[in-house]
C-alpha atoms as a PDB file:
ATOM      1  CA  UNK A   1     105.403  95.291 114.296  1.00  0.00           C
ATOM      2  CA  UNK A   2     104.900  93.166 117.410  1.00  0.00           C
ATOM      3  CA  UNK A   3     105.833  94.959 120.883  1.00  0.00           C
ATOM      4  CA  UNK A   4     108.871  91.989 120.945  1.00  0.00           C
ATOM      5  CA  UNK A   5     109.629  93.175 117.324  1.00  0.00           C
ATOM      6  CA  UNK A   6     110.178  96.852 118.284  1.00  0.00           C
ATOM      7  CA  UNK A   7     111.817  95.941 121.489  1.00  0.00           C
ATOM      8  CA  UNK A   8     114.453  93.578 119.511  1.00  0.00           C
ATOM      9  CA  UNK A   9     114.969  96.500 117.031  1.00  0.00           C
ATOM     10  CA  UNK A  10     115.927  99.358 119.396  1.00  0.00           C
ATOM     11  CA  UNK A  11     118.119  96.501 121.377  1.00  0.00           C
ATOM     12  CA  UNK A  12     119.915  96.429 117.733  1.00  0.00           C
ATOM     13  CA  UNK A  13     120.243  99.809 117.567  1.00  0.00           C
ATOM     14  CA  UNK A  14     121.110 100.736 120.948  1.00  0.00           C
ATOM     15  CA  UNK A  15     123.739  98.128 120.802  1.00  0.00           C
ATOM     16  CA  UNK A  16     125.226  98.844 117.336  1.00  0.00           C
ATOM     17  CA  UNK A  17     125.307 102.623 118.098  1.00  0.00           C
ATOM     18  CA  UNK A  18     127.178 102.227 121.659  1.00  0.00           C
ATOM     19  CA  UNK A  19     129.801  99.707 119.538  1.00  0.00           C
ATOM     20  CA  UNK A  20     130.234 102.432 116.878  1.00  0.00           C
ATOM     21  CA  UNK A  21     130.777 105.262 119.551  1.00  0.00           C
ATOM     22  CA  UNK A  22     133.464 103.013 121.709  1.00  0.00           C
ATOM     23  CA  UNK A  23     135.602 102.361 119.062  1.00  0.00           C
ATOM     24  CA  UNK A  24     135.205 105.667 117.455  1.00  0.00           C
ATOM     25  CA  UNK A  25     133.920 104.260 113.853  1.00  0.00           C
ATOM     26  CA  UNK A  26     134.239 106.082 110.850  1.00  0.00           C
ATOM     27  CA  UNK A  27     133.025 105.564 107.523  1.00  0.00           C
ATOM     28  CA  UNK A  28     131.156 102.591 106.095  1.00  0.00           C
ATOM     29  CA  UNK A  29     133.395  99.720 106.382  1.00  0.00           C
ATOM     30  CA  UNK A  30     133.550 100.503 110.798  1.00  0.00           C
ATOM     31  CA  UNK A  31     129.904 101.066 111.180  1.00  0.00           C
ATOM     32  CA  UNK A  32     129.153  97.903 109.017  1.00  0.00           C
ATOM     33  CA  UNK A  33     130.876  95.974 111.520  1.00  0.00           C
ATOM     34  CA  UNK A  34     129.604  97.623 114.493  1.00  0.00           C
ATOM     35  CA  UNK A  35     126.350  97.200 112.498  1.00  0.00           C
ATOM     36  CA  UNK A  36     126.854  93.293 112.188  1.00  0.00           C
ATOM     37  CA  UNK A  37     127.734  93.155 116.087  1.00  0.00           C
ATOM     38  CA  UNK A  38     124.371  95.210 117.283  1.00  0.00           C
ATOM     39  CA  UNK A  39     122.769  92.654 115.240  1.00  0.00           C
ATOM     40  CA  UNK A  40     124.594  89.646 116.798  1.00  0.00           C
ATOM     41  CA  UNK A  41     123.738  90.289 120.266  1.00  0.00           C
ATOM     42  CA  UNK A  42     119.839  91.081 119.238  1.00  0.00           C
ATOM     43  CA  UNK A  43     119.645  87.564 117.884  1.00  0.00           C
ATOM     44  CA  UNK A  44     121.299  85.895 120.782  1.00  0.00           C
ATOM     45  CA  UNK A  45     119.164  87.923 123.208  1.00  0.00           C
ATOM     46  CA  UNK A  46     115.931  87.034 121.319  1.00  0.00           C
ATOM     47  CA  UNK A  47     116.836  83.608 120.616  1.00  0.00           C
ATOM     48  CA  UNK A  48     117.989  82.959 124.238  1.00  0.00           C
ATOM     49  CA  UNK A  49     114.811  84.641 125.815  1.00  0.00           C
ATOM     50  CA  UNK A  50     112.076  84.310 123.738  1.00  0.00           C
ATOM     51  CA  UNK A  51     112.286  81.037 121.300  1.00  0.00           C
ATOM     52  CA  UNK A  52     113.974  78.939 124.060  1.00  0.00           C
ATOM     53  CA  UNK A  53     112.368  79.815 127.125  1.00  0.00           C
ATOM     54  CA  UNK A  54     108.725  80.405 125.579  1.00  0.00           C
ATOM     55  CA  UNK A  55     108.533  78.809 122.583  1.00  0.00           C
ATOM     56  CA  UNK A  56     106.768  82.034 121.095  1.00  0.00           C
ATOM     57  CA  UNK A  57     108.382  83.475 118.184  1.00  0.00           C
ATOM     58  CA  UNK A  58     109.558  87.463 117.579  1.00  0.00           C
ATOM     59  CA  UNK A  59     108.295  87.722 113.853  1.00  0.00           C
ATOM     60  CA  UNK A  60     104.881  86.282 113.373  1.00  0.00           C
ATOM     61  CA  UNK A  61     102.428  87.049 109.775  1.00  0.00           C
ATOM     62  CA  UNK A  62     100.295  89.747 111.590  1.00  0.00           C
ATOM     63  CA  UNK A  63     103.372  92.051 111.300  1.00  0.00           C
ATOM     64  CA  UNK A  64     102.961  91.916 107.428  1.00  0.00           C
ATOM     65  CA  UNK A  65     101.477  94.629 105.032  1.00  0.00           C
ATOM     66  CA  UNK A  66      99.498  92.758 102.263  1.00  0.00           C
ATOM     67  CA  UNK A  67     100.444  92.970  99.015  1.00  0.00           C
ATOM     68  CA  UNK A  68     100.162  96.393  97.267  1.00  0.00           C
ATOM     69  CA  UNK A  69      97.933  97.102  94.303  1.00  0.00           C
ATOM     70  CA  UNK A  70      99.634  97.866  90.990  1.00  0.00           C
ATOM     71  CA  UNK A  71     100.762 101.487  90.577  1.00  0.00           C
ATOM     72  CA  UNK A  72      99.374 103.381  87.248  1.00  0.00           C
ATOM     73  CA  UNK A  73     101.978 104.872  85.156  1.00  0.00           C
ATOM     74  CA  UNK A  74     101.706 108.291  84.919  1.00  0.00           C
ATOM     75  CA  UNK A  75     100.865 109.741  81.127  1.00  0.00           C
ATOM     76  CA  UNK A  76     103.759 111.288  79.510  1.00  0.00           C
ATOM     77  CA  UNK A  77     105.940 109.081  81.943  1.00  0.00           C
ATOM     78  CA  UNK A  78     107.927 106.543  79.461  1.00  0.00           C
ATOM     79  CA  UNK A  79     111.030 104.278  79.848  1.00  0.00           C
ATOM     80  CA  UNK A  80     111.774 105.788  76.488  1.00  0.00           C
ATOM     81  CA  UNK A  81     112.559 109.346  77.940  1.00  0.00           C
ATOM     82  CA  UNK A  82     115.433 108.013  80.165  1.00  0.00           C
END
């Protein structure tokens, strides 16, 4: 990940955790939400400051793994035994 990619991320976080502990959230269907606004004011930060102001996007093609070779099924290790 980019340095603007791992900044943007633990803005996310930060934000969706601080949401989840003011309104005391509990269980999935709370933290989802507080999940959803963490996210929310990540975007509008990044797309505010970065695409806007410097034309540079977050997310760029270094920042992905290439595609991973095949894996070898084990011997012995069949669909059929499930």
């Amino acid at each position: 990940m980019s340095e603007a990619e791992l900044i943007f991320t633990a803005l996310a976080e930060l934000s969706t955790v601080r949401i989840a502990e003011s309104v005391d959230a509990t269980g999935m269907t709370e933290n989802a939400e507080a999940g959803k606004k963490g996210g929310k004011i990540a975007k509008g930060a990044r797309s505010c400051i970065v695409n806007k102001k410097t034309g540079r996007k977050v997310v760029t093609g270094e920042s992905f793994l290439p595609p991973s070779q095949p894996r070898k099924q084990l011997k012995g290790n069949s669909d059929e035994r499930r």
